[in-house]
Protein backbone atom coordinates (compact mmCIF):
# COMPACT_ATOMS: atom_id res chain seq x y z
CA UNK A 1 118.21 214.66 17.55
CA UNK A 2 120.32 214.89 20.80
CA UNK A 3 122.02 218.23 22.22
CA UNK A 4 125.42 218.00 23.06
CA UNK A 5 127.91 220.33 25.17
CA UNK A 6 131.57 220.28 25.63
CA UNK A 7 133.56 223.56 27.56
CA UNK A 8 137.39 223.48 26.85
CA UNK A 9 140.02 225.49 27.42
CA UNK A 10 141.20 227.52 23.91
CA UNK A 11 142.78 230.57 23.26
CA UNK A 12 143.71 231.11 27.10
CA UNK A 13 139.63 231.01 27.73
CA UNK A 14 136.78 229.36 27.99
CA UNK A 15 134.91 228.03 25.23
CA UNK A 16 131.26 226.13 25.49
CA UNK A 17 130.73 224.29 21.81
CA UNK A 18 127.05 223.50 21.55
CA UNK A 19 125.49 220.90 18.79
CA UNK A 20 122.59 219.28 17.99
CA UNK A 21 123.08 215.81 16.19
CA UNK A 22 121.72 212.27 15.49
CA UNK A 23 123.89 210.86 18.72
CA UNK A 24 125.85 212.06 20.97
CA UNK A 25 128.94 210.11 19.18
CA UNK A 26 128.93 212.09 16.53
CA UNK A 27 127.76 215.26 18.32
CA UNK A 28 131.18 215.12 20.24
CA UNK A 29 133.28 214.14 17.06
CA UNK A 30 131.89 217.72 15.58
CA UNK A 31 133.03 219.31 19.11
CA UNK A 32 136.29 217.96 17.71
CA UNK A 33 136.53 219.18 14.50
CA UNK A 34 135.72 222.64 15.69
CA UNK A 35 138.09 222.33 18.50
CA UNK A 36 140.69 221.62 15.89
CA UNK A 37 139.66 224.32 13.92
CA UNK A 38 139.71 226.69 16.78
CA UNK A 39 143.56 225.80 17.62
CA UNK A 40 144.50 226.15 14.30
CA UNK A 41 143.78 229.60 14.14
CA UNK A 42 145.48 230.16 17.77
CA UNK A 43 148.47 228.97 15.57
CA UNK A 44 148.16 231.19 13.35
CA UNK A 45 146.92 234.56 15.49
CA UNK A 46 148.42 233.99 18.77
CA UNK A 47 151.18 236.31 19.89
CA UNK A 48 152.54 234.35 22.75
CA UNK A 49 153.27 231.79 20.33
CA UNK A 50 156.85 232.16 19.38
CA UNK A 51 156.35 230.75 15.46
CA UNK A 52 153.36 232.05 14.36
CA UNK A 53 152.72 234.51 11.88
CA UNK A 54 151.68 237.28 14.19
CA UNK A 55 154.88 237.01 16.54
CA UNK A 56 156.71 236.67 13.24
CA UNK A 57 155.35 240.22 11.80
CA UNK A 58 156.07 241.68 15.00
CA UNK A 59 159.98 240.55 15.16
CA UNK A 60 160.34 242.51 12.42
CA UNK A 61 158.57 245.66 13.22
CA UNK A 62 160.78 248.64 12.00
CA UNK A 63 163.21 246.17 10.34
CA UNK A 64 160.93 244.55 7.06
CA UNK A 65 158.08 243.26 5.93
CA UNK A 66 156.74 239.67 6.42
CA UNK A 67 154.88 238.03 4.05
CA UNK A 68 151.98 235.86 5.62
CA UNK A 69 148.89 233.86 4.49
CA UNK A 70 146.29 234.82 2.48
CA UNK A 71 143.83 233.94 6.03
CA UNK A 72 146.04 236.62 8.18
CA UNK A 73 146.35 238.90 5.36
CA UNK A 74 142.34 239.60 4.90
CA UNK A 75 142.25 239.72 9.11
CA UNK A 76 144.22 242.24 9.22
CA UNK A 77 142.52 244.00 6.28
CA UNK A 78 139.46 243.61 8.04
CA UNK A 79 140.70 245.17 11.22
CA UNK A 80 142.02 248.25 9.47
CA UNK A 81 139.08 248.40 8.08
CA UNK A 82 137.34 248.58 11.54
CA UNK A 83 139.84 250.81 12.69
CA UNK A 84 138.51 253.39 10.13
CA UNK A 85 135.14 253.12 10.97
CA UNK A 86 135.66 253.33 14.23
CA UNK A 87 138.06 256.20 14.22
CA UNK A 88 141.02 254.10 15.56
CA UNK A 89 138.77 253.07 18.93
CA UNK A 90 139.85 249.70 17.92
CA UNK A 91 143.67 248.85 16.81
CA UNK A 92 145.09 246.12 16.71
CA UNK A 93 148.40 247.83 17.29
CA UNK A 94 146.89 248.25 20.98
CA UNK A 95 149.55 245.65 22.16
CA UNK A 96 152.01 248.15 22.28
CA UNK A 97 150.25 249.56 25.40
CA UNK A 98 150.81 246.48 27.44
CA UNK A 99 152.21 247.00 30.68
CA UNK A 100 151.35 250.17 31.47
CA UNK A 101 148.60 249.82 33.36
CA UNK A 102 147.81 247.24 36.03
CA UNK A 103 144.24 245.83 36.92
CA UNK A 104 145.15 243.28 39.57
CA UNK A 105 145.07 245.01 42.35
CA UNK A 106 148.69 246.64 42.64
CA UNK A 107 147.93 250.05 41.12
CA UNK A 108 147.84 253.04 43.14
CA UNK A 109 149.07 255.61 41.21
CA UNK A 110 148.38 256.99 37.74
CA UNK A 111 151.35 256.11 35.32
CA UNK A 112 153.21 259.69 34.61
CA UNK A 113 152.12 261.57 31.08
CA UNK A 114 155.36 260.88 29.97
CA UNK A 115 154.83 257.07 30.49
CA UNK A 116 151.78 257.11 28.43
CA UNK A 117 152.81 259.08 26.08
CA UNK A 118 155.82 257.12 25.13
CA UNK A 119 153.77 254.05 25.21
CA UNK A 120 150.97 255.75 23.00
CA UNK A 121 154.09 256.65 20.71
CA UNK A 122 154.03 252.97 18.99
CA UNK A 123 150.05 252.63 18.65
CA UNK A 124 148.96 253.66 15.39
CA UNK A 125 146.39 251.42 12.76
CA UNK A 126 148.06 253.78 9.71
CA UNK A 127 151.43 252.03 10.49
CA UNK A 128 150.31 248.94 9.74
CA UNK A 129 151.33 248.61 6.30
CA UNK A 130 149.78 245.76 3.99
CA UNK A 131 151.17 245.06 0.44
CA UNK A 132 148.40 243.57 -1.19
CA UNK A 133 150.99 242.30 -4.39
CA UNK A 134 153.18 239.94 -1.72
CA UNK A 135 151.07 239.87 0.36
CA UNK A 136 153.07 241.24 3.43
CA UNK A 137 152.32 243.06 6.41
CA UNK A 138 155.10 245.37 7.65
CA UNK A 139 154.61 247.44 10.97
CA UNK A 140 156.49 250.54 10.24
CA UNK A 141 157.61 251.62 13.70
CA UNK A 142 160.54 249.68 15.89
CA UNK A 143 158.85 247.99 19.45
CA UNK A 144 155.06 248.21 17.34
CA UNK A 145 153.01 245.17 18.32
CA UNK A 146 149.80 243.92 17.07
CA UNK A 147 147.52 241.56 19.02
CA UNK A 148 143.49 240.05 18.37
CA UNK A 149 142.60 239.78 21.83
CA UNK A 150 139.93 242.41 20.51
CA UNK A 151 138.63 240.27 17.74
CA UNK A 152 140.64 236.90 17.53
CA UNK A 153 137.95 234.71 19.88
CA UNK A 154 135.14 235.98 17.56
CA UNK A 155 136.83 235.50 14.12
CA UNK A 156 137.64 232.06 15.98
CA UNK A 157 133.61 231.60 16.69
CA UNK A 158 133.12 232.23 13.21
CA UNK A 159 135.45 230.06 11.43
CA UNK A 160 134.42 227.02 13.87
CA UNK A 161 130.72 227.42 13.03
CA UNK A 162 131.47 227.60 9.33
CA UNK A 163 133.16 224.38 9.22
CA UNK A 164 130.92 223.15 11.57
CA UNK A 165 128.04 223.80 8.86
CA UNK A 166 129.59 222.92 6.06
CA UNK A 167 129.73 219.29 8.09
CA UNK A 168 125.98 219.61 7.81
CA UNK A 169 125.46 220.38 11.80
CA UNK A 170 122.33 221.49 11.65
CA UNK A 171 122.44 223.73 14.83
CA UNK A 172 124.68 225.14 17.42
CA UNK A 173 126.30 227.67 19.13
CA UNK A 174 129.93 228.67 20.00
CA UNK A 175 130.35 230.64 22.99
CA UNK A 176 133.94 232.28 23.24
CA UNK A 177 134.55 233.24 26.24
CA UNK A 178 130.86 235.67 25.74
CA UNK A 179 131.66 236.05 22.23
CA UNK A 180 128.73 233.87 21.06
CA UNK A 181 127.50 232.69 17.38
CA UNK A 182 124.38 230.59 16.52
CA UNK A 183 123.00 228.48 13.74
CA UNK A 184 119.61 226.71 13.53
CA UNK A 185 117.50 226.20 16.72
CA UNK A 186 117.52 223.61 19.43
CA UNK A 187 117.13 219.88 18.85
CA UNK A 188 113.10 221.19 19.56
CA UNK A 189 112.98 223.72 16.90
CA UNK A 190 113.28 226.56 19.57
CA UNK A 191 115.25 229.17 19.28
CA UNK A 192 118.11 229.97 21.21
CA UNK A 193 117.84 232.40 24.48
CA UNK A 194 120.84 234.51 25.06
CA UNK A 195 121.12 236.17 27.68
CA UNK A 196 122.97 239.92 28.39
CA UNK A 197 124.79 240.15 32.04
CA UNK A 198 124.08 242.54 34.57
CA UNK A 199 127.24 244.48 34.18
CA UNK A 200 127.60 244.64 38.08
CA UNK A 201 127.33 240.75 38.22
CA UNK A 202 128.18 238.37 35.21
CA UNK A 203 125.96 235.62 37.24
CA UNK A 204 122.71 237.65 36.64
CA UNK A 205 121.15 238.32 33.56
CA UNK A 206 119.01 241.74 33.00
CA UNK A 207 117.15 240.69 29.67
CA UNK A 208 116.85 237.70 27.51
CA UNK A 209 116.76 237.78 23.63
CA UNK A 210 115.86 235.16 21.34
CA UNK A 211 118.19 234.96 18.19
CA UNK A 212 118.43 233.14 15.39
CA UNK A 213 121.59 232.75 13.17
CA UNK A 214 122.83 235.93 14.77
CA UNK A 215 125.94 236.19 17.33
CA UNK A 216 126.25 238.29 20.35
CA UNK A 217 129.72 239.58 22.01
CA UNK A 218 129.80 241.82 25.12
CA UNK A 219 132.62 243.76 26.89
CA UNK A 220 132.06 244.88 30.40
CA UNK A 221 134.17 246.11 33.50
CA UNK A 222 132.81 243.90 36.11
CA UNK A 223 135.76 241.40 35.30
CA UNK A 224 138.40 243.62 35.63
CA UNK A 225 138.67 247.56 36.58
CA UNK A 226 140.52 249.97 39.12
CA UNK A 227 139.31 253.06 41.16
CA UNK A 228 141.80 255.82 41.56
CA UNK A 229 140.53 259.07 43.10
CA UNK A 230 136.98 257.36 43.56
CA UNK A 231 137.08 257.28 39.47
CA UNK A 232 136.46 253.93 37.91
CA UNK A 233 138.52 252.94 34.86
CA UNK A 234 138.03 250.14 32.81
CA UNK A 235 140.13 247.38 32.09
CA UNK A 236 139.47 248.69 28.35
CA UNK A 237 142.47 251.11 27.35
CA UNK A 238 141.46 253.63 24.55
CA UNK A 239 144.59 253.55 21.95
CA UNK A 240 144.13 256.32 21.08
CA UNK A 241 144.92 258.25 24.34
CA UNK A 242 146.73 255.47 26.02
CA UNK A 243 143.94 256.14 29.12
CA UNK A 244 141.52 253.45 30.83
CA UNK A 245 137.46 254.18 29.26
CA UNK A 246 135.32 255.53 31.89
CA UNK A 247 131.58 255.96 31.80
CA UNK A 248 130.28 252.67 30.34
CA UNK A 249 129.70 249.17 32.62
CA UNK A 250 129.01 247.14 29.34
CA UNK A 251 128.15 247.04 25.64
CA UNK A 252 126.41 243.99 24.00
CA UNK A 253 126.47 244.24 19.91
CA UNK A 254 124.45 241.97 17.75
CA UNK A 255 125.45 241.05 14.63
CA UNK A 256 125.63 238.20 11.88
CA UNK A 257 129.46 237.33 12.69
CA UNK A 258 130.71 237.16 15.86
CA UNK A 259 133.92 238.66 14.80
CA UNK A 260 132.10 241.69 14.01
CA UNK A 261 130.66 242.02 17.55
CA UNK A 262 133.68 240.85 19.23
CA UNK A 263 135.34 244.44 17.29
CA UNK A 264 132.32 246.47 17.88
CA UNK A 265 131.58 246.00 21.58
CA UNK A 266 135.01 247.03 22.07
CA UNK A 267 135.12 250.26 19.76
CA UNK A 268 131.66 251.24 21.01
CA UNK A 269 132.65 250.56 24.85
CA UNK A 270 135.94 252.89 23.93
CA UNK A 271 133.50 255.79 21.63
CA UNK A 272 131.16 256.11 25.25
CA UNK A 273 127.62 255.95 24.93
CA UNK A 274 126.71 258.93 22.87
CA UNK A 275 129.25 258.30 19.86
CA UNK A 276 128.94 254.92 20.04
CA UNK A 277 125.67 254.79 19.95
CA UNK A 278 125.40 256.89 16.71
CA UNK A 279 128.02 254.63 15.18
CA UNK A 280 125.77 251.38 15.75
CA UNK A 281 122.55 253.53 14.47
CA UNK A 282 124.45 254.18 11.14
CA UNK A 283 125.32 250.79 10.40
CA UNK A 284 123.25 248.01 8.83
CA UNK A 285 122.11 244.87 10.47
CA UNK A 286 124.02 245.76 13.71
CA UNK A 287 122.50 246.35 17.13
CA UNK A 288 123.39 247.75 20.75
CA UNK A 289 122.56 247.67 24.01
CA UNK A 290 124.73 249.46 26.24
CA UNK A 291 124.56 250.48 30.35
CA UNK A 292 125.96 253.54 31.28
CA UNK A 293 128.12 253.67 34.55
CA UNK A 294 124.75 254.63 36.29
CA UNK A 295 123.52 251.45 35.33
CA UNK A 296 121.16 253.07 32.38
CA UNK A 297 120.18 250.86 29.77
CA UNK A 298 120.63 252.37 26.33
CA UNK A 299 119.98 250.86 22.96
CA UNK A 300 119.64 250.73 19.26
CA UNK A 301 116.56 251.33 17.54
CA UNK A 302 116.22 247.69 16.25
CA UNK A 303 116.71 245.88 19.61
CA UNK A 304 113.84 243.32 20.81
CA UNK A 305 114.86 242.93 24.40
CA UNK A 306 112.67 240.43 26.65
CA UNK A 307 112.87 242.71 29.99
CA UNK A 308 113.08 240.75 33.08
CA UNK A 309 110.54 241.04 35.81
């Protein structure tokens, strides 16, 4: 058995595909399949994309409903549902935000309350409207948007490894631009070492765990942040306010899908440590490590972490 490793650019990031085969031939045909997999449900998610369903549903925000597939349908249902569980931390209405805010560099000012609050005006999970008999999705305010840069890369992760097993692949992983699912173990029967970033460098890791079948996502603000009035905002708006979080550097969330983390590490980097934190605790077969913006490491009561020296 052979190990083979192709990065690509999908879904305007970087993706590592991972497999362990009989030959490298056919390790890099099932790098294809997954890559094919992988655009297909850019097709179908993206809203930059002009056709696809997603930009379609949001044409006709205000105006009607849209039905869509049955494959949209349930991801939406499933990010409502996460939406309630999370107490609206995650949206996927959150795309009505855009703009507001800057993170490259320009931003000196706070936007005005008024700003924010008309942009806050459009976010809203409950206005997402789903007719289960049509299966349509209608958002029910004008200029609402809905986006999956929150959870499309993981459901993405997901959907390639499941086709990916059910071409008997034996083991892999998918790393989505840090949203990361596993399956089996090396081509040597080890299991594979992921490792959590320092949130004040993504180049060094702080702690090493060794997973099996599992997938891993982390948010953090080392990529992208501001400081105004010696306060550090994330890059991570909280829809529910329409303001940057502060008080977290990163959140890693274990789970079995990646989709799930990819959700999660958002909502719980949103919540702050203490809520957050409880949320994780409650939930079964889901795990957190989190760093505080004093670089304290905080976690949930089933997490194995390998310290580093």
């Amino acid at each position: 058995m052979v190990t083979v490793h192709k990065a690509l650019e999908l879904m305007g990031s970087r993706f590592d595909i991972t497999v362990v085969a009989n030959s490298e031939d056919i390790g890099y045909i099932n790098i294809d399949e997954a890559t094919a997999e992988i655009k297909r449900i850019e097709k179908l998610i993206s809203a930059w994309d002009p056709d696809s369903e997603t930009s379609l549903i949001n044409k006709n925000a205000g105006v009607k409903p849209v039905v869509v597939s049955s494959e949209l349908f349930s991801l939406i249902e499933r990010s409502k549902q996460i939406s309630e569980l999370t107490d609206g931390a995650f949206d996927i209405s959150y795309a009505s935000l855009d703009g507001i805010w800057k993170f490259d560099g320009s931003m000196k000012v706070m936007p005005n309350v008024t700003e924010i609050e008309n942009s806050i005006s459009k976010v809203g999970y409950r206005n997402i409207v789903l007719n289960e008999n049509d299966q349509s999705v209608f958002l029910a305010k004008k200029g609402m948007k809905i986006s999956f840069g929150a959870i499309g890369k993981g459901y993405a992760a997901d959907k390639a490894k499941e086709l990916l097993i059910s071409k008997q692949v034996v083991g892999g992983i998918i790393n989505a631009a840090g949203d990361l699912t596993t399956w089996g173990t090396k081509s040597n029967g080890e299991k594979w070492l992921i490792g959590i970033a320092n949130p004040l460098s993504k180049e060094r890791i702080f702690s090493w765990l060794k997973i099996v079948e599992s997938s891993v996502a982390t948010s953090g603000n080392y990529e992208k942040h501001i400081i105004l009035d010696g306060v550090k905002y994330s890059h991570i708006i909280d829809p529910r306010t329409g303001y940057p979080t502060t008080g977290v550097n990163s959140v890693s969330i274990f789970a079995k899908s990646a989709e799930t983390c990819d959700a999660l590490a958002t909502a719980v980097f949103i919540l702050g440590k203490d809520e957050g934190l409880d949320l994780i605790n409650q939930l079964g077969g889901i795990e957190v490590v989190l760093v505080d913006n004093d670089n304290k490491v905080h976690k949930s009561s089933g997490v194995p972490l390998e310290e580093n020296p």
